[in-house]
Protein backbone atom coordinates (compact mmCIF):
# COMPACT_ATOMS: atom_id res chain seq x y z
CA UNK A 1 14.09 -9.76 34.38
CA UNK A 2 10.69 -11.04 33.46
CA UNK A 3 9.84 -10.81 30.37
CA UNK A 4 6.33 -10.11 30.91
CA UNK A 5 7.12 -6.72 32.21
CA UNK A 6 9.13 -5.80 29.05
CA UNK A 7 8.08 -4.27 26.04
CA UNK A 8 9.35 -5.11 22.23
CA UNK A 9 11.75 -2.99 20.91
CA UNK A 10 10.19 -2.01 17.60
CA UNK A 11 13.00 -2.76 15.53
CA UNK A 12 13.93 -6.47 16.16
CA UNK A 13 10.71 -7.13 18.22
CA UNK A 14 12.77 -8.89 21.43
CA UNK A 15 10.93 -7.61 24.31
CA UNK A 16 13.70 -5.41 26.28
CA UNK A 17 12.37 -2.31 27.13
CA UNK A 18 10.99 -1.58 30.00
CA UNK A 19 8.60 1.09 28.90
CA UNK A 20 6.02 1.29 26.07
CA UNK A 21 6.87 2.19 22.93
CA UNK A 22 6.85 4.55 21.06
CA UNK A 23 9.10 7.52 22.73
CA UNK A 24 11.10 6.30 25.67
CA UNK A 25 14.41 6.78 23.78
CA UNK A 26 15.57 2.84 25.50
CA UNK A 27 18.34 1.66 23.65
CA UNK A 28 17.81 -2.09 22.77
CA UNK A 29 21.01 -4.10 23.59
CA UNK A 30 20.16 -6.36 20.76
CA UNK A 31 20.14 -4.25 17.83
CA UNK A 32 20.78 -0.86 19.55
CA UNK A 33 17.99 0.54 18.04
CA UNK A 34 16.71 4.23 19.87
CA UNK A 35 13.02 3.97 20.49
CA UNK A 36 12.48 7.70 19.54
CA UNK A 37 8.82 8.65 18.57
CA UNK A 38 10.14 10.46 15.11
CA UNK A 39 11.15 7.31 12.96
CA UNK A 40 8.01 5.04 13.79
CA UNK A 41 6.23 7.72 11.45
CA UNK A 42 5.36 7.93 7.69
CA UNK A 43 6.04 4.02 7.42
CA UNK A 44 8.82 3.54 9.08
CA UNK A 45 10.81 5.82 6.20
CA UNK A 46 11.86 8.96 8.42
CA UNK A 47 14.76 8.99 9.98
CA UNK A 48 14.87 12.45 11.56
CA UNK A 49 14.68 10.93 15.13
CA UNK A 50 17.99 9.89 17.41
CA UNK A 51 18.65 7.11 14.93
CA UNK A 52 20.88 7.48 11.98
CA UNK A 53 18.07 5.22 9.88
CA UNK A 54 14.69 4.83 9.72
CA UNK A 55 12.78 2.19 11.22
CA UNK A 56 12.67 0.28 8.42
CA UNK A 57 16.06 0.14 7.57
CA UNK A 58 17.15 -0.87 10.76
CA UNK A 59 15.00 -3.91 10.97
CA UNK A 60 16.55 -4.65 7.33
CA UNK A 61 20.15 -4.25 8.84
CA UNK A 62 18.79 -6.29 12.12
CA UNK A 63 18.20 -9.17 9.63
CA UNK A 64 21.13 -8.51 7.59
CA UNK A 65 23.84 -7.97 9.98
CA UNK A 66 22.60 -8.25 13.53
CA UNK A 67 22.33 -4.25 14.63
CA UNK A 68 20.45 -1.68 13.85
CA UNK A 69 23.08 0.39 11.93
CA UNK A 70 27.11 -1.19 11.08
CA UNK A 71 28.44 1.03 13.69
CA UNK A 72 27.08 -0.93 16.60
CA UNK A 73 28.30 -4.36 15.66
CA UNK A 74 30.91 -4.32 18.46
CA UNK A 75 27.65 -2.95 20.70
CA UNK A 76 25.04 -5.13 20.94
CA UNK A 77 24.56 -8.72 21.93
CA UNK A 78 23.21 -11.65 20.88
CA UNK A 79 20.13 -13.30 21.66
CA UNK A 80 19.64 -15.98 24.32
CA UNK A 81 17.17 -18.20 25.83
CA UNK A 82 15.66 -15.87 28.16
CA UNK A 83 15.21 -13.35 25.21
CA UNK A 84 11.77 -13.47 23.85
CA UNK A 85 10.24 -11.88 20.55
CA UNK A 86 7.09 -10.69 20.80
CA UNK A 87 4.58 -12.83 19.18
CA UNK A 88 2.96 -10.32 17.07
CA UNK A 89 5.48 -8.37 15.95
CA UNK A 90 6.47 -8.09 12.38
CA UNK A 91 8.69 -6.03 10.05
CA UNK A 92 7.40 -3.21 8.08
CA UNK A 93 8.05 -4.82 4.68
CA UNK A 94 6.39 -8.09 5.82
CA UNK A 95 3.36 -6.24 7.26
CA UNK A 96 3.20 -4.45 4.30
CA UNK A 97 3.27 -6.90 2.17
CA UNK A 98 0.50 -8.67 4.23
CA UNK A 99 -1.55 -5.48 3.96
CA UNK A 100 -1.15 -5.50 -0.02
CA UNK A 101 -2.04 -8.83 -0.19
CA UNK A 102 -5.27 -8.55 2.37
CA UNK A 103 -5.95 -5.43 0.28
CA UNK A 104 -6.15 -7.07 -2.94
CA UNK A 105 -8.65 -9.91 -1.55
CA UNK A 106 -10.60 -7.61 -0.26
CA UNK A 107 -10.88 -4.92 -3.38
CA UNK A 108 -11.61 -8.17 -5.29
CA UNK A 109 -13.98 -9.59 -3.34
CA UNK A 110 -15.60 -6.03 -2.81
CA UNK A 111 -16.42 -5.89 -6.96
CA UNK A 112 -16.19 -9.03 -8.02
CA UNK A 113 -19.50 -9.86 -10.35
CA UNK A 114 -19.87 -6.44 -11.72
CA UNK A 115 -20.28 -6.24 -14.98
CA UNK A 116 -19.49 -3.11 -17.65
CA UNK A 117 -23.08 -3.81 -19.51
CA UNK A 118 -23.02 -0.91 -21.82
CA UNK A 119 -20.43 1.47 -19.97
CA UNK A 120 -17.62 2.99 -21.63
CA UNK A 121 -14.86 0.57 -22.40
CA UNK A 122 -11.07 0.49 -21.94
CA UNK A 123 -10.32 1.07 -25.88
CA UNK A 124 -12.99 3.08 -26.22
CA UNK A 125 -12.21 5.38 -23.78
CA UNK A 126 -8.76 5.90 -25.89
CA UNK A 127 -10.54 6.34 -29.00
CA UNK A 128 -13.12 9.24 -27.82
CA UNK A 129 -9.71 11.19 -26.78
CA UNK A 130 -8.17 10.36 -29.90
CA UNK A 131 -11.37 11.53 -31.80
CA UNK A 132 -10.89 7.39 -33.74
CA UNK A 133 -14.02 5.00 -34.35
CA UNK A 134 -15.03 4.21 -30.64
CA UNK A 135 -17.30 1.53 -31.94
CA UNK A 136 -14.71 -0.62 -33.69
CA UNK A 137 -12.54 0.00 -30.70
CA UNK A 138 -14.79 -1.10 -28.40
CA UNK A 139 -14.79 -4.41 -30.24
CA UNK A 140 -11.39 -4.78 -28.67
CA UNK A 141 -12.68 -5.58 -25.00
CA UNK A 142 -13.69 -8.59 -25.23
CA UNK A 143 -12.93 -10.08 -21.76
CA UNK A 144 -15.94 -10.73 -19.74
CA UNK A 145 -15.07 -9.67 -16.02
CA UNK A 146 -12.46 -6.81 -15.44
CA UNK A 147 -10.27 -9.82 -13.55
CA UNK A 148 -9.12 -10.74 -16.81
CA UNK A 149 -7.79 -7.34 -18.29
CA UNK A 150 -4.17 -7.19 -19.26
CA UNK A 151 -1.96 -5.62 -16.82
CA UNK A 152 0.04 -4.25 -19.90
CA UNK A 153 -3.38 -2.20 -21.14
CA UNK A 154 -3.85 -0.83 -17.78
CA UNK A 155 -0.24 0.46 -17.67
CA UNK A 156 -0.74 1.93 -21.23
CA UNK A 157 -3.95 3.41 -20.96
CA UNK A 158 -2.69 6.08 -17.80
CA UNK A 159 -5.03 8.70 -19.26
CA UNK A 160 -8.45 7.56 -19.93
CA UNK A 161 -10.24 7.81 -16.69
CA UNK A 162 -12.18 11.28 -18.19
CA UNK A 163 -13.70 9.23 -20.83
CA UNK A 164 -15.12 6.26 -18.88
CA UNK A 165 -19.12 7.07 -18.03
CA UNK A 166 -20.14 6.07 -14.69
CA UNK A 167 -20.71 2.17 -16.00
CA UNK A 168 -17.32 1.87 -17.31
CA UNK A 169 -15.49 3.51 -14.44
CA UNK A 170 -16.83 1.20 -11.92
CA UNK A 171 -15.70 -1.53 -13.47
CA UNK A 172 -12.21 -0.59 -14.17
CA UNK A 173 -11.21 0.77 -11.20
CA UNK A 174 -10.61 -2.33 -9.43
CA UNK A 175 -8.81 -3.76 -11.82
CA UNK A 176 -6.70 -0.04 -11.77
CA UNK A 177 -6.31 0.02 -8.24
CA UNK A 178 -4.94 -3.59 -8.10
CA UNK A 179 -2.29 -3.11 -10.50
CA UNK A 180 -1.02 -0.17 -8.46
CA UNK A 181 -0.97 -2.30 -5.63
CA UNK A 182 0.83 -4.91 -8.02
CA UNK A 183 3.11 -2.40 -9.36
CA UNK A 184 4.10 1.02 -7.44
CA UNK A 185 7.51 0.22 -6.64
CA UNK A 186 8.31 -0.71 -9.83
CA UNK A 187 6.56 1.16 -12.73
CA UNK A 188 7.09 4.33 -14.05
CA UNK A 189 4.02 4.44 -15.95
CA UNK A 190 1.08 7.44 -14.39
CA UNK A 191 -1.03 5.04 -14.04
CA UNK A 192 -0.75 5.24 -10.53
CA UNK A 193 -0.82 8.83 -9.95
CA UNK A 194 -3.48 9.12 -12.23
CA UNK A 195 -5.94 6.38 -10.53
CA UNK A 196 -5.56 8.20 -7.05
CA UNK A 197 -6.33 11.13 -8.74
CA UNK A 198 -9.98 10.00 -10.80
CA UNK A 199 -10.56 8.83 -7.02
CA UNK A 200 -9.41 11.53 -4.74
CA UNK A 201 -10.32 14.63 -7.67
CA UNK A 202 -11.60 17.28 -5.37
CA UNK A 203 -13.39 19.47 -8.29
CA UNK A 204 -16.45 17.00 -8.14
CA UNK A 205 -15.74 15.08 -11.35
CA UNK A 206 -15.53 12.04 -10.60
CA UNK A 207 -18.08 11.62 -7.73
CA UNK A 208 -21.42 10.30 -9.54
CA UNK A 209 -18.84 7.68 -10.96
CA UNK A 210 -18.22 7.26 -6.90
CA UNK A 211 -21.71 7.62 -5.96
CA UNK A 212 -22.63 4.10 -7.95
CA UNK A 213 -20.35 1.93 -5.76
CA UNK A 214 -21.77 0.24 -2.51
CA UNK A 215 -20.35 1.05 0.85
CA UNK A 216 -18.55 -2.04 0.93
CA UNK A 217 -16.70 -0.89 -2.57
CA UNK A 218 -15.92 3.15 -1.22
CA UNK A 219 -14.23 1.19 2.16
CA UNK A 220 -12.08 -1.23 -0.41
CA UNK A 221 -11.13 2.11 -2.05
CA UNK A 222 -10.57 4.14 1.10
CA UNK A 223 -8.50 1.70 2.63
CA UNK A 224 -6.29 1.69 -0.99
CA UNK A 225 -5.95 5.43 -0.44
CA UNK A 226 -4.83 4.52 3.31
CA UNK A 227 -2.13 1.94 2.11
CA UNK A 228 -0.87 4.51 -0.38
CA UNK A 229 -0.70 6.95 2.38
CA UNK A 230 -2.90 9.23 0.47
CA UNK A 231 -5.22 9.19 2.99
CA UNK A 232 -9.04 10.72 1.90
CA UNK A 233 -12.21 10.29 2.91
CA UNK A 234 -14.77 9.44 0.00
């Protein structure tokens, strides 16, 4: 059959169905996968749908083992010559990991030259919750462009978003939000939680500290709310 009247099956990307995914429940011969409509959701991590796995998993087992899920080994087939992957099409991990990276060039690139001036620093931010001299803590930040903060303070210092002024919060936040892109599979710290909170905070907090970034700031940190799937509009 030609293969430019087949579609990619959206688990190992050979084009072998002969509809358009998502939906037509085609089984791929390849990897066996079911194109239901259910597991292309949330990321590719439901697996409600016809398939015993989600989406993702299968094109992990795909790459591991050569089907969709063990119990189709004796199933599916191998490639050939006349099989043809489509061009664009990509795992979920390696797209996301492409969309992470993207993400991180363009958050950077979005704040990069902004200065803290007199705003609020990282220490003493800790020091007005812990009622300590803010002054001699401030003495502590001495880096001069948020780039160069220590991933190990942002970790520690989860909790100081309320204390930053306007000043101080714009020029943390991109270093925040790029260490949860750095680190939310692995970290237990609330760091995480508590950055998409200070940006998403629907009882009005936080939005003069919002209103001093430029547009092309609020879309880096809109699209970092998409990737977390926390989607908001700022």
């Amino acid at each position: 059959m030609d293969t430019e009247e087949l579609y990619p099956c959206p688990c190992c990307g050979y084009k072998t169905l002969n509809a358009k995914p998502p939906g037509t429940y085609l089984i791929c011969p390849i990897c066996f996968w079911s194109d239901d409509s259910e597991t292309i959701d949330s990321y590719g991590f439901s697996w409600v749908g016809s398939n015993q796995v989600s989406l993702r998993q299968a094109q992990r087992n795909y790459i591991a083992f050569g089907a969709c899920e063990q119990e189709w080994l004796d199933i599916v087939r191998s490639t050939t010559v006349l099989d043809v992957r489509d061009s664009n099409w990509q795992t979920l991990d390696t797209l996301e990991e492409n969309t992470r990276l993207a993400l991180i060039e363009q958050i950077t690139a979005a704040f990069d030259g902004v200065k803290r001036s007199d705003g609020i620093t990282l220490h003493e931010a800790r020091a007005l919750d812990d009622y300590a001299d803010a002054q001699k803590a401030r003495k502590l930040d001495s880096e001069s462009q948020w780039q160069d903060i220590p991933d190990e303070w942002i970790e520690y210092f989860s909790d100081v978003f309320p204390f930053f002024d306007v000043k101080g919060f714009r020029y943390y936040i991109p270093a925040y939000i790029i260490w949860c892109l750095k680190h939310y599979k692995t970290s237990n710290s609330d760091t995480l939680d508590n950055t998409i909170y200070a940006i998403k905070n629907r009882g009005g907090y936080y939005h003069p500290h919002l209103k001093l970034l430029n547009t092309t700031q609020l879309q880096a940190i809109k699209a970092f709310l998409q990737f977390m799937n926390n989607g908001s509009s700022l």
